[in-house]
Protein backbone atom coordinates (compact mmCIF):
# COMPACT_ATOMS: atom_id res chain seq x y z
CA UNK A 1 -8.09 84.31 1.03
CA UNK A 2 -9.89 81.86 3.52
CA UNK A 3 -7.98 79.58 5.58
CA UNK A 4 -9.41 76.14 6.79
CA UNK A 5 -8.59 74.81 9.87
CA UNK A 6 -7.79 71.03 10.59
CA UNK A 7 -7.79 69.37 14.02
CA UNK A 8 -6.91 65.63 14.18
CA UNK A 9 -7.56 64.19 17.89
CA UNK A 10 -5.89 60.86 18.86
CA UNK A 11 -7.62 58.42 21.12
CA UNK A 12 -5.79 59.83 24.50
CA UNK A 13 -6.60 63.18 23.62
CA UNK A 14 -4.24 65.19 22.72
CA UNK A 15 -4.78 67.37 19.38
CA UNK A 16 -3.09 69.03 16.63
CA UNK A 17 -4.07 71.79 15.04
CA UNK A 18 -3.41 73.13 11.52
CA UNK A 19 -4.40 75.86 9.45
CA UNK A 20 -4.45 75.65 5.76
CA UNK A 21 -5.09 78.09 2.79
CA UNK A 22 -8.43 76.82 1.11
CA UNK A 23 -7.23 77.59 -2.78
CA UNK A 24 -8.85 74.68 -4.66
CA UNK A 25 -11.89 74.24 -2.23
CA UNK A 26 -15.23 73.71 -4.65
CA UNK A 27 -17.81 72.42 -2.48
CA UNK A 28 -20.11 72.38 -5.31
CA UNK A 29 -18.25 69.86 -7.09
CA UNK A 30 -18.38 66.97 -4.81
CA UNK A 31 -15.73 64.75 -6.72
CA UNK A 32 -12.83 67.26 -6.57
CA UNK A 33 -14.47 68.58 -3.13
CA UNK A 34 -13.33 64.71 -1.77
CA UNK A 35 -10.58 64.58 -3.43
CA UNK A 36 -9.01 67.86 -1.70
CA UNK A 37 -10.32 66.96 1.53
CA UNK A 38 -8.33 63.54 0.95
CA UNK A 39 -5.31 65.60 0.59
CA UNK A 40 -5.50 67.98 3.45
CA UNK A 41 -6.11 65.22 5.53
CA UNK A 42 -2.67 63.00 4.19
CA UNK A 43 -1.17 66.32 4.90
CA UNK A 44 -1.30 66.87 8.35
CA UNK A 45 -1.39 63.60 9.77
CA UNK A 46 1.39 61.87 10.65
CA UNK A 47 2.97 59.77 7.76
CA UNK A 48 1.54 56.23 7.89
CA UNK A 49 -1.13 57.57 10.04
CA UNK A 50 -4.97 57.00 8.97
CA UNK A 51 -7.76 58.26 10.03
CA UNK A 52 -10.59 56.47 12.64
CA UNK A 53 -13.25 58.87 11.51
CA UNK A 54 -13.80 62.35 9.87
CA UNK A 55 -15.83 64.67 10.66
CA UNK A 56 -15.93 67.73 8.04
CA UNK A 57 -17.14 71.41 8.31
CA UNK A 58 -17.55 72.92 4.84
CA UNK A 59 -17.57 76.26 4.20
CA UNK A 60 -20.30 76.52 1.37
CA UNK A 61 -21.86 73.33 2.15
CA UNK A 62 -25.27 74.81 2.46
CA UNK A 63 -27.92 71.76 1.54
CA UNK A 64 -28.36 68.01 3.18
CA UNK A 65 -27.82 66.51 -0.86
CA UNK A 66 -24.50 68.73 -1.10
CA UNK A 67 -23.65 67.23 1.66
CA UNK A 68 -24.28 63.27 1.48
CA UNK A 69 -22.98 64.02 -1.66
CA UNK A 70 -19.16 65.13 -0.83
CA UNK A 71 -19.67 62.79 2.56
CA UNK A 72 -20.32 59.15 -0.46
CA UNK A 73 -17.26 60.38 -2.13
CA UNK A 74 -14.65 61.42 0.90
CA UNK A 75 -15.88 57.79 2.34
CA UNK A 76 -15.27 55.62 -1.18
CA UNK A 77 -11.61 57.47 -0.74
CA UNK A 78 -10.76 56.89 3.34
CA UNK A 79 -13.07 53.74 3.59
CA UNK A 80 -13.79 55.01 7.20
CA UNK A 81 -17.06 56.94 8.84
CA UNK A 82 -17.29 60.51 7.95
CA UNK A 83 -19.55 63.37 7.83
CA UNK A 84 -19.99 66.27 5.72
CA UNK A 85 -21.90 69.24 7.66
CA UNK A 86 -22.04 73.06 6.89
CA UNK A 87 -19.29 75.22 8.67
CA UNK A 88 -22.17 76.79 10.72
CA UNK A 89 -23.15 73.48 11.97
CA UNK A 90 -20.00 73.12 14.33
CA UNK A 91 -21.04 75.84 16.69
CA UNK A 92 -23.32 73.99 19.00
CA UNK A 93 -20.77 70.81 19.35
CA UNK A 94 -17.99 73.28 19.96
CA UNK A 95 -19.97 74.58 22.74
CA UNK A 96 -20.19 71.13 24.28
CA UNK A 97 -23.83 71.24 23.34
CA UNK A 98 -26.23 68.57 21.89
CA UNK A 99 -28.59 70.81 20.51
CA UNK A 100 -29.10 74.74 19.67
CA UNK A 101 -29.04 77.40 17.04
CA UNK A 102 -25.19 77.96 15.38
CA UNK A 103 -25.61 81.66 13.87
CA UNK A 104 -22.23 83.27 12.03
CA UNK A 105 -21.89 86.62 10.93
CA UNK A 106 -18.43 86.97 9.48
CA UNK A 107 -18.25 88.42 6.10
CA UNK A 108 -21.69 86.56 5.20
CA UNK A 109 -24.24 85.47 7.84
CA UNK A 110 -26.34 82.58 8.57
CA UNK A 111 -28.18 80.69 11.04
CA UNK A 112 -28.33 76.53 11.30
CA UNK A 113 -30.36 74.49 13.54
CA UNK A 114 -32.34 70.70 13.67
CA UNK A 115 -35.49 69.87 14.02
CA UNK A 116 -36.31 67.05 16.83
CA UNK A 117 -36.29 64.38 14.42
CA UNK A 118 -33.01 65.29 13.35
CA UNK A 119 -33.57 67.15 10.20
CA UNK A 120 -31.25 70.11 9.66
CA UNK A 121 -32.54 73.27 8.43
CA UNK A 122 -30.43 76.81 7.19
CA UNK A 123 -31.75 80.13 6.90
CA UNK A 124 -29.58 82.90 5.68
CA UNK A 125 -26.02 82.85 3.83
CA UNK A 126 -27.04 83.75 0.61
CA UNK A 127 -24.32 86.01 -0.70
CA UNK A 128 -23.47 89.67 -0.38
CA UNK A 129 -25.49 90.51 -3.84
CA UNK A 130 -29.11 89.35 -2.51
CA UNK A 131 -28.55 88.67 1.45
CA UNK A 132 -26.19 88.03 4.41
CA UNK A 133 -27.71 91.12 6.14
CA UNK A 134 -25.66 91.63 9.64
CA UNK A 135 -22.30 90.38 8.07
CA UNK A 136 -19.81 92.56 7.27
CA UNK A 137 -20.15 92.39 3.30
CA UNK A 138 -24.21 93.17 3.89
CA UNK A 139 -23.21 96.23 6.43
CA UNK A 140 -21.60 97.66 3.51
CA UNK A 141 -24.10 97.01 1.19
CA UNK A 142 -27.18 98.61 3.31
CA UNK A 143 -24.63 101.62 4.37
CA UNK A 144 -24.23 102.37 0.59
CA UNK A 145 -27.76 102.05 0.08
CA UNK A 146 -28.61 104.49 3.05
CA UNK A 147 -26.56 106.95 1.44
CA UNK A 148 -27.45 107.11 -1.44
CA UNK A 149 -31.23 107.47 -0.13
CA UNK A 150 -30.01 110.20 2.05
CA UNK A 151 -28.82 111.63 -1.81
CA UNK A 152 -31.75 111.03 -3.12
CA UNK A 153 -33.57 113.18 -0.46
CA UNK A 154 -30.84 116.19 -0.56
CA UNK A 155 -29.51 115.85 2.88
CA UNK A 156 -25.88 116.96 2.96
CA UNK A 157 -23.05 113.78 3.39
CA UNK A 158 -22.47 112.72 6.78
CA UNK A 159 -19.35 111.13 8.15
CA UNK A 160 -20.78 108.03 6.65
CA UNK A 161 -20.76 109.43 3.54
CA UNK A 162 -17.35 110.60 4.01
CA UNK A 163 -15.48 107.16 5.36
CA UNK A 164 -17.07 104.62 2.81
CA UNK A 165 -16.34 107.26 -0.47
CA UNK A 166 -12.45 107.07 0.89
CA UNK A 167 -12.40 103.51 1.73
CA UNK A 168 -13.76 102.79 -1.83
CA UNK A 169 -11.55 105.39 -3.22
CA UNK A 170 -14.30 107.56 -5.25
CA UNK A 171 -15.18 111.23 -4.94
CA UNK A 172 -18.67 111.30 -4.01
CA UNK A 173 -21.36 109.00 -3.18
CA UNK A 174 -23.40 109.00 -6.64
CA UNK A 175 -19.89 106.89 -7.53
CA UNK A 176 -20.16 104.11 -4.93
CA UNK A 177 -22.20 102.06 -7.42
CA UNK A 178 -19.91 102.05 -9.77
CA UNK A 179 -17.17 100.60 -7.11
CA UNK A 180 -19.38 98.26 -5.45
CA UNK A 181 -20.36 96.81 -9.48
CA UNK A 182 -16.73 96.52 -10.25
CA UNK A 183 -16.01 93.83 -7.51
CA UNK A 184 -14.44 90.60 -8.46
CA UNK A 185 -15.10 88.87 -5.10
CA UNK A 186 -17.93 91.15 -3.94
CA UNK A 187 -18.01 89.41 -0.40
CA UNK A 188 -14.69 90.12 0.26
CA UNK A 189 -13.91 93.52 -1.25
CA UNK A 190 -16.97 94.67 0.14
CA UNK A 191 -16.87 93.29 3.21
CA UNK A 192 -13.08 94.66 3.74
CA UNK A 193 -14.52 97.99 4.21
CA UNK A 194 -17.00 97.15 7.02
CA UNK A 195 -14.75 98.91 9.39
CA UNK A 196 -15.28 102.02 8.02
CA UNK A 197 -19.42 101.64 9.06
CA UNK A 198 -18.46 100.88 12.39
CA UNK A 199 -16.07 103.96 12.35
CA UNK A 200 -18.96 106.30 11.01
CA UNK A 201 -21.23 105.22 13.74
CA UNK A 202 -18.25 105.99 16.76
CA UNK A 203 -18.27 109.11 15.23
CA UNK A 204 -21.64 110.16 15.33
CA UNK A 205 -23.18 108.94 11.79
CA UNK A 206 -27.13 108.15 12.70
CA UNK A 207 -27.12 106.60 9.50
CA UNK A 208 -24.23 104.49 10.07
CA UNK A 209 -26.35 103.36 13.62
CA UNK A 210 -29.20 102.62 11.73
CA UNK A 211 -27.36 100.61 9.62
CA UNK A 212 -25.92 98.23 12.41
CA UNK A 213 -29.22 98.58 14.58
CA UNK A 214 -30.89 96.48 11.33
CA UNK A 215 -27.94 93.97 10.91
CA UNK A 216 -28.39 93.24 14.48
CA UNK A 217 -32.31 92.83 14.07
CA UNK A 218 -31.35 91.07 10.82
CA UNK A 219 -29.40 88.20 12.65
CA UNK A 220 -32.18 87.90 15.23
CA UNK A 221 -34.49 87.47 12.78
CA UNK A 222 -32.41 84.36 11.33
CA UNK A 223 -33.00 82.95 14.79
CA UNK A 224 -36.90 84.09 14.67
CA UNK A 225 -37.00 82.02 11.17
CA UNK A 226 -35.97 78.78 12.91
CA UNK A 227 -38.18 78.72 15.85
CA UNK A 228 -40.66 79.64 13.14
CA UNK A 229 -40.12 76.19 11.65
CA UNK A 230 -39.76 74.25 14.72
CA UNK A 231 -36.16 74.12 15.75
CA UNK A 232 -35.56 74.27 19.44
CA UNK A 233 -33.35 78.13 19.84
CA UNK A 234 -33.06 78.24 23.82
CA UNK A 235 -29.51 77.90 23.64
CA UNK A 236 -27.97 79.95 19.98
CA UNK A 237 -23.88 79.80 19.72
CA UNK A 238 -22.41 83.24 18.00
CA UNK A 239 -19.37 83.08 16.20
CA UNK A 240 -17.88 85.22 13.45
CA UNK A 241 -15.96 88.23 13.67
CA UNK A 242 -18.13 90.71 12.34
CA UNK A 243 -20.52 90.24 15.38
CA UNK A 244 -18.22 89.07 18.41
CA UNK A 245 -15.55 91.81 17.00
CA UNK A 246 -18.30 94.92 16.83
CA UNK A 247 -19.81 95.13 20.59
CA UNK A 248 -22.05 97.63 18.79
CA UNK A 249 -23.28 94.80 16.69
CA UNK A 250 -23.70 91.92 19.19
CA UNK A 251 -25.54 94.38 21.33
CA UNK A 252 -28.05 94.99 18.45
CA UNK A 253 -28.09 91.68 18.24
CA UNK A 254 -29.06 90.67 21.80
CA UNK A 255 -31.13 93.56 22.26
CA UNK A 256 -33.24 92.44 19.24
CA UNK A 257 -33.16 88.51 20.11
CA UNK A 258 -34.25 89.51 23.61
CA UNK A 259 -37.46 91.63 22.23
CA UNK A 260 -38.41 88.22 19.26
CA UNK A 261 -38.12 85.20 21.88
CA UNK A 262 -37.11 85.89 25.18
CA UNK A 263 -36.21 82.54 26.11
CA UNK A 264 -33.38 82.37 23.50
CA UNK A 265 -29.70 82.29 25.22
CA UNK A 266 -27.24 84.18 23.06
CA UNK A 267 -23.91 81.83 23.74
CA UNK A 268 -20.85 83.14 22.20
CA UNK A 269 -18.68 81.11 20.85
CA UNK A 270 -15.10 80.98 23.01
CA UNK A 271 -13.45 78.02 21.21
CA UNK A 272 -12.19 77.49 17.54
CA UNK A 273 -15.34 76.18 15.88
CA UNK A 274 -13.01 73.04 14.55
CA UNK A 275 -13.80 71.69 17.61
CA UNK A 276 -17.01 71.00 16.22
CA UNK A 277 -15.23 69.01 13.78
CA UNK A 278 -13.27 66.90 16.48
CA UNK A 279 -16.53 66.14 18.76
CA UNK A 280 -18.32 64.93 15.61
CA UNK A 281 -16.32 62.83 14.23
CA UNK A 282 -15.73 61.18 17.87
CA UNK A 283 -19.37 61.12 17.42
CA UNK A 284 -18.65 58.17 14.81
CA UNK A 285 -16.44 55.94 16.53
């Protein structure tokens, strides 16, 4: 289950940091998404205590109308400033940065980023089903798919073949589309299993490479998709466990970034992301 972090800063600077399960969270209903941000916040602050500003994060906040839209109602609620930005969007104010490329590849991927008059633009983060190539739910996707090309061509399993069938608990690999289609939370279940790619690849599974040489290529291309529309990428902030966790993956990553636009800084991320959060709303004092 996710977990959603809260920082509340005081004036003088000292902060306090809380992590939360995020059962309830529907960022696509903007009502009930205010409502439960209302809530966490009464939560962790100190009774009595309101807020200055807030400054919100979302996971699944992925458009400027979803958005405004949960930002109007959180406001009508605290009656102070706030803001309402996509999770990814933190990166580049956590770095201490005013402007950059925030790319994630957890169990999804995606890649924010603003153009010079201020508009924000997302590429990526569309799901395990149809994208979020070079997360860890996508990594299992494409390794299934490789294998079951290498099927369909009569080549004989490799270790690949081998760790994903007994991480998904089926005998062979005509059978892994039968477990991936039975997912309830595909993102998650799939994405669980990630570790078994990377294990594959340590031991010796070209396939398994190949897989995480695209995913890396993948995530530089969300990058390559920005510049393409005019956001500035010289500085872009990593975060996400799937790519700082797998030095095989970052490495792709770099390597692949470095070859598109070689004046792009891969930066990763060495705080919490909430600090995003806290420098934002500070933003709106």
């Amino acid at each position: 289950m996710a977990a959603s972090p809260v920082a509340s800063a005081a004036v003088a600077g000292t902060v306090a940091d809380h992590v939360r399960e995020s059962t309830g969270w529907r960022p696509h209903d903007p009502a009930s998404a205010a409502a439960w941000l209302a809530a966490l916040i009464d939560d962790v602050l100190p009774r009595g205590t309101r807020p200055a500003a807030v400054a919100v994060g979302g996971h699944a906040c992925e458009t400027p109308r979803q958005c405004e839209e949960i930002r109007s109602a959180l406001h009508a609620l605290l009656r102070v400033p706030c803001r309402v930005v996509g999770d990814a969007e933190l990166l580049v104010p956590a770095a201490g940065l005013a402007e950059g490329v925030g790319l994630v590849a957890g169990t999804g991927s995606v890649a924010v980023g603003h153009l010079p008059d201020g508009a924000g633009i997302q590429v990526g983060g569309w799901g395990a089903v149809l994208g979020d190539e070079g997360g860890s739910a996508g990594l299992v996707r494409e390794a299934a798919r490789a294998l079951w090309a290498s099927h369909d061509r009569g080549e004989p399993p490799d270790v690949l073949a081998d760790r994903l069938t007994a991480a998904f608990g089926v005998p062979e690999v005509p059978a892994l589309g039968a477990a991936l289609e039975s997912a309830t939370d595909v993102s998650a279940e799939w994405g669980r299993h990630a570790p078994s790619v990377f294990a594959a690849a340590e031991e010796g599974s070209s396939l398994a490479r190949a897989v995480i040489a695209e995913g890396g290529r993948a995530l530089a291309r969300l990058v390559v998709l920005l510049a393409g529309r005019g956001v500035p990428v010289d500085d872009v902030v990593v975060a996400g466990g799937a790519v700082l966790g797998r030095p095989v993956l970052y490495e792709a990553f770099t390597a692949a970034l470095a070859e598109a636009l070689p004046s792009a800084r891969p930066r990763p991320l060495r705080v919490p992301p909430v600090e995003g959060a806290v420098a934002l709303a500070r933003a709106l004092l």
